[in-house]
Protein backbone atom coordinates (compact mmCIF):
# COMPACT_ATOMS: atom_id res chain seq x y z
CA UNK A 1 29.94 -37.53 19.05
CA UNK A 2 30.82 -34.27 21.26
CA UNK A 3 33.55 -36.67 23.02
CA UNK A 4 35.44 -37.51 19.68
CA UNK A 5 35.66 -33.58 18.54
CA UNK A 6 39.01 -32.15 19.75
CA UNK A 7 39.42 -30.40 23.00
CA UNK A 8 39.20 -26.85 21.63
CA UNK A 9 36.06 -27.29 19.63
CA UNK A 10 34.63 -28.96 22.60
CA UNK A 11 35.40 -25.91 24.78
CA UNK A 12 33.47 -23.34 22.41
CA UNK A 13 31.02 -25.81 22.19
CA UNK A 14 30.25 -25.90 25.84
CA UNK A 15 30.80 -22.04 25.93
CA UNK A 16 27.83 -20.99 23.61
CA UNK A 17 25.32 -23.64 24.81
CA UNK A 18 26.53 -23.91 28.72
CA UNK A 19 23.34 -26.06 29.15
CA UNK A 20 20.73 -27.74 27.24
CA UNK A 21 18.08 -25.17 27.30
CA UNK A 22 20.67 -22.81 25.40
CA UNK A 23 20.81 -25.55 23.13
CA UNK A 24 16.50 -26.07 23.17
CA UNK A 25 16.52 -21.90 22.50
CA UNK A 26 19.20 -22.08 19.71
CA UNK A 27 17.17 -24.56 18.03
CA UNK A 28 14.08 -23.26 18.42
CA UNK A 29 14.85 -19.93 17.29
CA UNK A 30 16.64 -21.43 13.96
CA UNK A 31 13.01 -23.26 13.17
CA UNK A 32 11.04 -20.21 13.69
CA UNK A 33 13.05 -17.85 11.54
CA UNK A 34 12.32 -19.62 8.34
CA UNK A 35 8.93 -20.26 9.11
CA UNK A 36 8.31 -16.58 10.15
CA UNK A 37 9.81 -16.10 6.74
CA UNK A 38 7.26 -18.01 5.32
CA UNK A 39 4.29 -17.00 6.78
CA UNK A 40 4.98 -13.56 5.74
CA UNK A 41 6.31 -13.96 2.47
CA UNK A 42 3.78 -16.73 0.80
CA UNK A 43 1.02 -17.57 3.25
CA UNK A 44 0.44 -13.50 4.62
CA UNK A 45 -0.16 -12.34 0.78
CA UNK A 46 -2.34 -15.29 -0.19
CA UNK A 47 -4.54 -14.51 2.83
CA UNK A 48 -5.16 -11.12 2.19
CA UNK A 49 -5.55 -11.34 -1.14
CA UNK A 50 -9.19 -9.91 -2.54
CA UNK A 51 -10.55 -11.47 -5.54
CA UNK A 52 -12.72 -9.07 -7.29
CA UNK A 53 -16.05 -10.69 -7.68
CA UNK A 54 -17.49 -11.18 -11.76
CA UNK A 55 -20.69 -9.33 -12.22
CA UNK A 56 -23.60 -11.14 -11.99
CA UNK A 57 -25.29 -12.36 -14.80
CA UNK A 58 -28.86 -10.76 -14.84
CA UNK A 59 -30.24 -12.29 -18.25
CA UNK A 60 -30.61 -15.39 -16.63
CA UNK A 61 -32.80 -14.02 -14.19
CA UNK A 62 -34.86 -11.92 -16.34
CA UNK A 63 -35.96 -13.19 -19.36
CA UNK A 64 -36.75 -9.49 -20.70
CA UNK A 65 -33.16 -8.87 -20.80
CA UNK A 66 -31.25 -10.75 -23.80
CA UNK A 67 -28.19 -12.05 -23.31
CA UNK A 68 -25.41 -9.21 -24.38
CA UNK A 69 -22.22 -9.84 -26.19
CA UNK A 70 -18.74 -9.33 -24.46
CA UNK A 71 -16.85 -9.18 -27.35
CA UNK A 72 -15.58 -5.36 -28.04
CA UNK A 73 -14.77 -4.06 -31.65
CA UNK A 74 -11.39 -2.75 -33.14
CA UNK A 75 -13.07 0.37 -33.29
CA UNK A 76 -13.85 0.62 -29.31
CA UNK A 77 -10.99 -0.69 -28.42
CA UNK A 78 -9.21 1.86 -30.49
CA UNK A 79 -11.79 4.82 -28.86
CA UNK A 80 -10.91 3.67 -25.37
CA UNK A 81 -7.42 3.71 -26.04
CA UNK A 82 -7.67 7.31 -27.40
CA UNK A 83 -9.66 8.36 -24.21
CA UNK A 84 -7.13 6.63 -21.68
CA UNK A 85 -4.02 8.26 -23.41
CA UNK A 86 -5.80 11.62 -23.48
CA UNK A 87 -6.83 11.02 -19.64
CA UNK A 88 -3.17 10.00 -18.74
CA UNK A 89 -1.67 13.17 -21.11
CA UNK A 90 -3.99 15.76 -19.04
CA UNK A 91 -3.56 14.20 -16.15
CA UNK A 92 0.75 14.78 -16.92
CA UNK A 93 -0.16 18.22 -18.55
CA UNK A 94 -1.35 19.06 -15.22
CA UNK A 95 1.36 18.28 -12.90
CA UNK A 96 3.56 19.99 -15.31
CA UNK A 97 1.48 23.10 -14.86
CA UNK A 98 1.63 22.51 -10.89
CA UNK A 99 4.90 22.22 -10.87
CA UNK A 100 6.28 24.87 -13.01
CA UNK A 101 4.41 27.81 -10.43
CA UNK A 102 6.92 26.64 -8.24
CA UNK A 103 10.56 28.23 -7.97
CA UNK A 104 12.26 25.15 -8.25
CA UNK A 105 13.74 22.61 -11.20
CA UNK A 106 12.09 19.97 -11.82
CA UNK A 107 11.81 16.56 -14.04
CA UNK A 108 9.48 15.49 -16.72
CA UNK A 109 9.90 11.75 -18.29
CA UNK A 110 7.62 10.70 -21.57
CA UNK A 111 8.02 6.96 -21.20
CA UNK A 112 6.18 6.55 -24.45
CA UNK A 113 8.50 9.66 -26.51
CA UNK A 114 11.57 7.88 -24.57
CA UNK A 115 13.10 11.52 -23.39
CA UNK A 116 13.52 13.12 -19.82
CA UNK A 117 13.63 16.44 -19.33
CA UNK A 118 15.02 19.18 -16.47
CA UNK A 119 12.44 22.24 -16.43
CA UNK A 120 12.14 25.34 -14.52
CA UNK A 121 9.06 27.43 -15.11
CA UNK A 122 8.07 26.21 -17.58
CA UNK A 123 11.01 26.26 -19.81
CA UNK A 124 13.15 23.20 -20.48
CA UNK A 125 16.44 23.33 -19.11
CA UNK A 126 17.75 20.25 -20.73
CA UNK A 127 16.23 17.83 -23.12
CA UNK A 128 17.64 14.13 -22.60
CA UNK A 129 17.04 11.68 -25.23
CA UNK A 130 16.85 8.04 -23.64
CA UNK A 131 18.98 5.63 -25.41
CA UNK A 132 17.42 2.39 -23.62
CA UNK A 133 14.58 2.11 -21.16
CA UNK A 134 13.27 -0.85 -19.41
CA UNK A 135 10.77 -1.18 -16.29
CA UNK A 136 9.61 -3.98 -13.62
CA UNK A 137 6.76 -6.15 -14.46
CA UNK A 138 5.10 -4.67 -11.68
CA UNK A 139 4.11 -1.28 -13.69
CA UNK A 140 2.70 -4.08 -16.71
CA UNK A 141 0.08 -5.32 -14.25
CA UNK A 142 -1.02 -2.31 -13.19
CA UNK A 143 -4.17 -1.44 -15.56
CA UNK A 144 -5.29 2.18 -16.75
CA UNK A 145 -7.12 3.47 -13.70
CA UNK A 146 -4.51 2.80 -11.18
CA UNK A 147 -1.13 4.11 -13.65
CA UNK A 148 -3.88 7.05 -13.60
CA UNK A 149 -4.34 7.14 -9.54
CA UNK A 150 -0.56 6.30 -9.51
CA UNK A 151 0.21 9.09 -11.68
CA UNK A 152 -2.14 11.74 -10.88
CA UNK A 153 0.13 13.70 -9.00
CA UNK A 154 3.94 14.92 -9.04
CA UNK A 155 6.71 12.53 -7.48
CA UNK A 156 8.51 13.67 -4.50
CA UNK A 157 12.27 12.82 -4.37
CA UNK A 158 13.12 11.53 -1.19
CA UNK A 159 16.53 10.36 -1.61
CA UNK A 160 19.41 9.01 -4.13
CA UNK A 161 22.33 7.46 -4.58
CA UNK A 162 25.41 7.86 -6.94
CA UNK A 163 28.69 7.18 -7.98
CA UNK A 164 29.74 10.88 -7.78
CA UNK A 165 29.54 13.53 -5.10
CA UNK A 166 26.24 15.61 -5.89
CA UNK A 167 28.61 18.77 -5.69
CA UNK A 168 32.21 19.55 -6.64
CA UNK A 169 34.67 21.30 -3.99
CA UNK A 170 37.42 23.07 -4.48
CA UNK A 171 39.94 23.72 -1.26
CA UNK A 172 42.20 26.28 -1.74
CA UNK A 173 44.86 27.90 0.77
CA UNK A 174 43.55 30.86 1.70
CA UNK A 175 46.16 33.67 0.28
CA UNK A 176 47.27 36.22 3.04
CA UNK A 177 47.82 39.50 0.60
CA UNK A 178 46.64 40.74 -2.71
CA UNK A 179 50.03 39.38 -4.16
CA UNK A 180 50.00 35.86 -3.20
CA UNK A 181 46.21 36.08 -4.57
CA UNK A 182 47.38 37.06 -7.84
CA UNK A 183 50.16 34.29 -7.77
CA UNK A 184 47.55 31.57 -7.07
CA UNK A 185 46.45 29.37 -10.11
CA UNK A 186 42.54 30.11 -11.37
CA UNK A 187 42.02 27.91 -14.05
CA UNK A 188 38.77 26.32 -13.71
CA UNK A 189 37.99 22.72 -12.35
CA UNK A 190 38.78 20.38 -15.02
CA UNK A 191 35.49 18.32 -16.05
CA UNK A 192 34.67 15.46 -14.12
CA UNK A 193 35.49 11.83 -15.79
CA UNK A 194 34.14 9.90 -13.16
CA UNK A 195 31.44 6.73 -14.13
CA UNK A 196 27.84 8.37 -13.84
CA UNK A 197 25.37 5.66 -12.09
CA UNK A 198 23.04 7.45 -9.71
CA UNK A 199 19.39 5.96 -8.27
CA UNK A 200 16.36 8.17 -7.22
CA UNK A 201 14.01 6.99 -4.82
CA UNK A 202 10.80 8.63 -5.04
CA UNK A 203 7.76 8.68 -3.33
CA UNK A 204 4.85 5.87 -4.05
CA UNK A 205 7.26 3.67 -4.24
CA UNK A 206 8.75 4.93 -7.70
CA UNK A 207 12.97 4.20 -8.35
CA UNK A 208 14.70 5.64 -11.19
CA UNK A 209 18.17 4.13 -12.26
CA UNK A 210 20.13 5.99 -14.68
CA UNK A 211 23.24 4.67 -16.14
CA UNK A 212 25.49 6.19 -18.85
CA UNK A 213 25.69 4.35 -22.12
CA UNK A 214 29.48 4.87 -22.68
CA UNK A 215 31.49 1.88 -21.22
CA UNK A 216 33.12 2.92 -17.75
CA UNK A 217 36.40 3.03 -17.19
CA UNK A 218 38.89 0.05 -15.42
CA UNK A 219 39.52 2.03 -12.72
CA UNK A 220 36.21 3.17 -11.78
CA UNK A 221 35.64 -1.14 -11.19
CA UNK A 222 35.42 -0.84 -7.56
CA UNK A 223 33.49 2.43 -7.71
CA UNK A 224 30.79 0.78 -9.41
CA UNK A 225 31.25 -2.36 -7.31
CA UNK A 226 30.45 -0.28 -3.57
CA UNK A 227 27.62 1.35 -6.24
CA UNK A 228 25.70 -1.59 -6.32
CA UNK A 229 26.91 -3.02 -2.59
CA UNK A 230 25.04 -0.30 -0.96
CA UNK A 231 22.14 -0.36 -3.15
CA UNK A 232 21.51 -4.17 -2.65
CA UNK A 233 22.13 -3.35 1.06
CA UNK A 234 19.28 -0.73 1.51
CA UNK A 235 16.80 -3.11 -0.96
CA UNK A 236 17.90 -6.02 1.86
CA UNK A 237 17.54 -3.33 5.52
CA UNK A 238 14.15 -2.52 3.59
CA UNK A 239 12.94 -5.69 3.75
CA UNK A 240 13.89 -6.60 7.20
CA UNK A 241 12.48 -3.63 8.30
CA UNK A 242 9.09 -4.93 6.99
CA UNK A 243 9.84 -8.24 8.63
CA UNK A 244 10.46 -6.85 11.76
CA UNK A 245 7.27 -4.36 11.13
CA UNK A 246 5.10 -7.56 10.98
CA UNK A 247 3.83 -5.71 7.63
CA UNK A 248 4.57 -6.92 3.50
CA UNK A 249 7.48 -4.99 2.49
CA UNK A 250 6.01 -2.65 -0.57
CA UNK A 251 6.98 -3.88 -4.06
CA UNK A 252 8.99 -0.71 -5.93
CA UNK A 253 8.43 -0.26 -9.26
CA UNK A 254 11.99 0.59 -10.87
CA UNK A 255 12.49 2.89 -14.50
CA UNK A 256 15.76 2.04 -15.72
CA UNK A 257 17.28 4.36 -18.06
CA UNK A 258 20.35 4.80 -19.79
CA UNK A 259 21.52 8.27 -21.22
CA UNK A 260 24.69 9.58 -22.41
CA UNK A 261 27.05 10.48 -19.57
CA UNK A 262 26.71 14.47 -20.01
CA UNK A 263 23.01 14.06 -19.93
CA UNK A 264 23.20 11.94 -16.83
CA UNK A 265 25.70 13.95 -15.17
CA UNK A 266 23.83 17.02 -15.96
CA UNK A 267 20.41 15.62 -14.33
CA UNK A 268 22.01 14.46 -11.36
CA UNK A 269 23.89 17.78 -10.64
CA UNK A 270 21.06 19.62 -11.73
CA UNK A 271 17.95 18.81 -9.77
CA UNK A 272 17.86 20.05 -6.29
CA UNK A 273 17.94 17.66 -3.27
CA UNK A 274 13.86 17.34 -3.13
CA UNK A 275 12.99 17.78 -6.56
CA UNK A 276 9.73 16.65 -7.96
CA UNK A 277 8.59 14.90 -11.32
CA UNK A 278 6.04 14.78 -13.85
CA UNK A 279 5.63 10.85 -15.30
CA UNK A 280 3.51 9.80 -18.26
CA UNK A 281 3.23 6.77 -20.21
């Protein structure tokens, strides 16, 4: 079949596989890449999987003991769900109160009031009223005593990613006397139009995507475009870096919230580089 091919595909043929056991190497490592793949993502995860086991059933063994009902009422159901949203409001109460004896700004999100808010001591900065909010399915399966151990203390930023600079600059020509200062223009920097997308990654696995709710602009297309590009790109170096780790790559969970475009701007401008946050359900 080689001998039919024209000469210059034969020639780059025969100059990546100069002999057959280029050709045995080439083909084994194209079989073991998607089986590595699937060891790690399907077989790996099955394997180390631990089944809780059900308690055992003691009033079989000891006829003393009648059998007791599983069935719960409305009434304790609605008394443990009291105590679990009291549990998971102290436990927020407290990392507020951690976090505003620090000197630094900080974030506060109320899934369940739907508003995120930039504090300082204390005292809120800014009050941002969510005008959407979705999350992964991962945060649904996760019951009350791990959002608890999940949420029991403040969430350290780590890094982020935006469609606008985090801070403005202004280069000016340096004026050589008092009278070319005066001459120079000082009207302030006109506000910023740009499309307001920005992601915070956050320790424990925690991401935060904020989008504006106005429609963006036709020339901010390929902004958003390279927006997205390099986010898919660190999800994808992420998980080959897990791959390549021998290890599961750890499944995020991911807030997405939209928020008017001041309130979105202000947040991201706002919070300092390693800001923390206060989450509650």
């Amino acid at each position: 079949m080689i001998r039919k091919l024209t000469a210059p595909v034969r020639s780059g043929i025969r100059w990546l596989f100069p002999t057959r056991a280029a050709i045995v190497v080439f083909l084994a490592l194209g079989l073991l890449l998607p089986l590595y793949i699937l060891i790690f993502s399907t077989v790996m995860p099955v394997v180390t999987y631990r089944h809780a086991p059900a308690p055992a059933d003691t009033s079989r063994r000891d006829p003393a003991n009648p059998p007791v009902s599983t069935e719960t009422s409305p009434e304790i159901k609605s008394r443990i769900h009291m105590v679990q949203e009291d549990e998971l409001d102290k436990a927020f109460l407290q990392n507020r109160y951690t976090l505003a004896r620090k000197d630094s700004i900080y974030l506060c999100l109320n899934l369940s009031d739907s508003v995120l808010t930039m504090e300082i001591k204390g005292v809120v900065v800014r009050s941002c009223r969510l005008a959407d909010l979705w999350s992964s399915r991962r945060l649904d399966c996760l019951d009350h005593e791990q959002r608890l151990r999940w949420c029991s203390t403040p969430f350290t930023l780590k890094s982020s990613l935006a469609t606008i600079p985090k801070t403005r600059y202004v280069i000016k020509q340096a004026p050589k006397d008092t009278i070319e200062a005066a001459l120079q223009d000082s009207k302030p920097m006109p506000p910023d139009t740009s499309t307001v997308f920005f992601t915070l990654y956050f320790n424990r696995n925690l991401v935060i995507d904020v989008e504006q709710t106005e429609a963006p602009f036709d020339t901010d297309r390929n902004m958003i475009r390279s927006y997205y590009r390099t986010k898919n790109n660190l999800m994808r170096q992420q998980a080959l870096n897990a791959l390549l780790q021998f290890t599961a790559p750890n499944p995020t969970i991911t807030l997405h919230l939209r928020m008017s475009k001041a309130d979105a701007l202000a947040i991201y401008r706002g919070i300092p580089v390693k800001s923390q946050l206060a989450l509650t359900f």
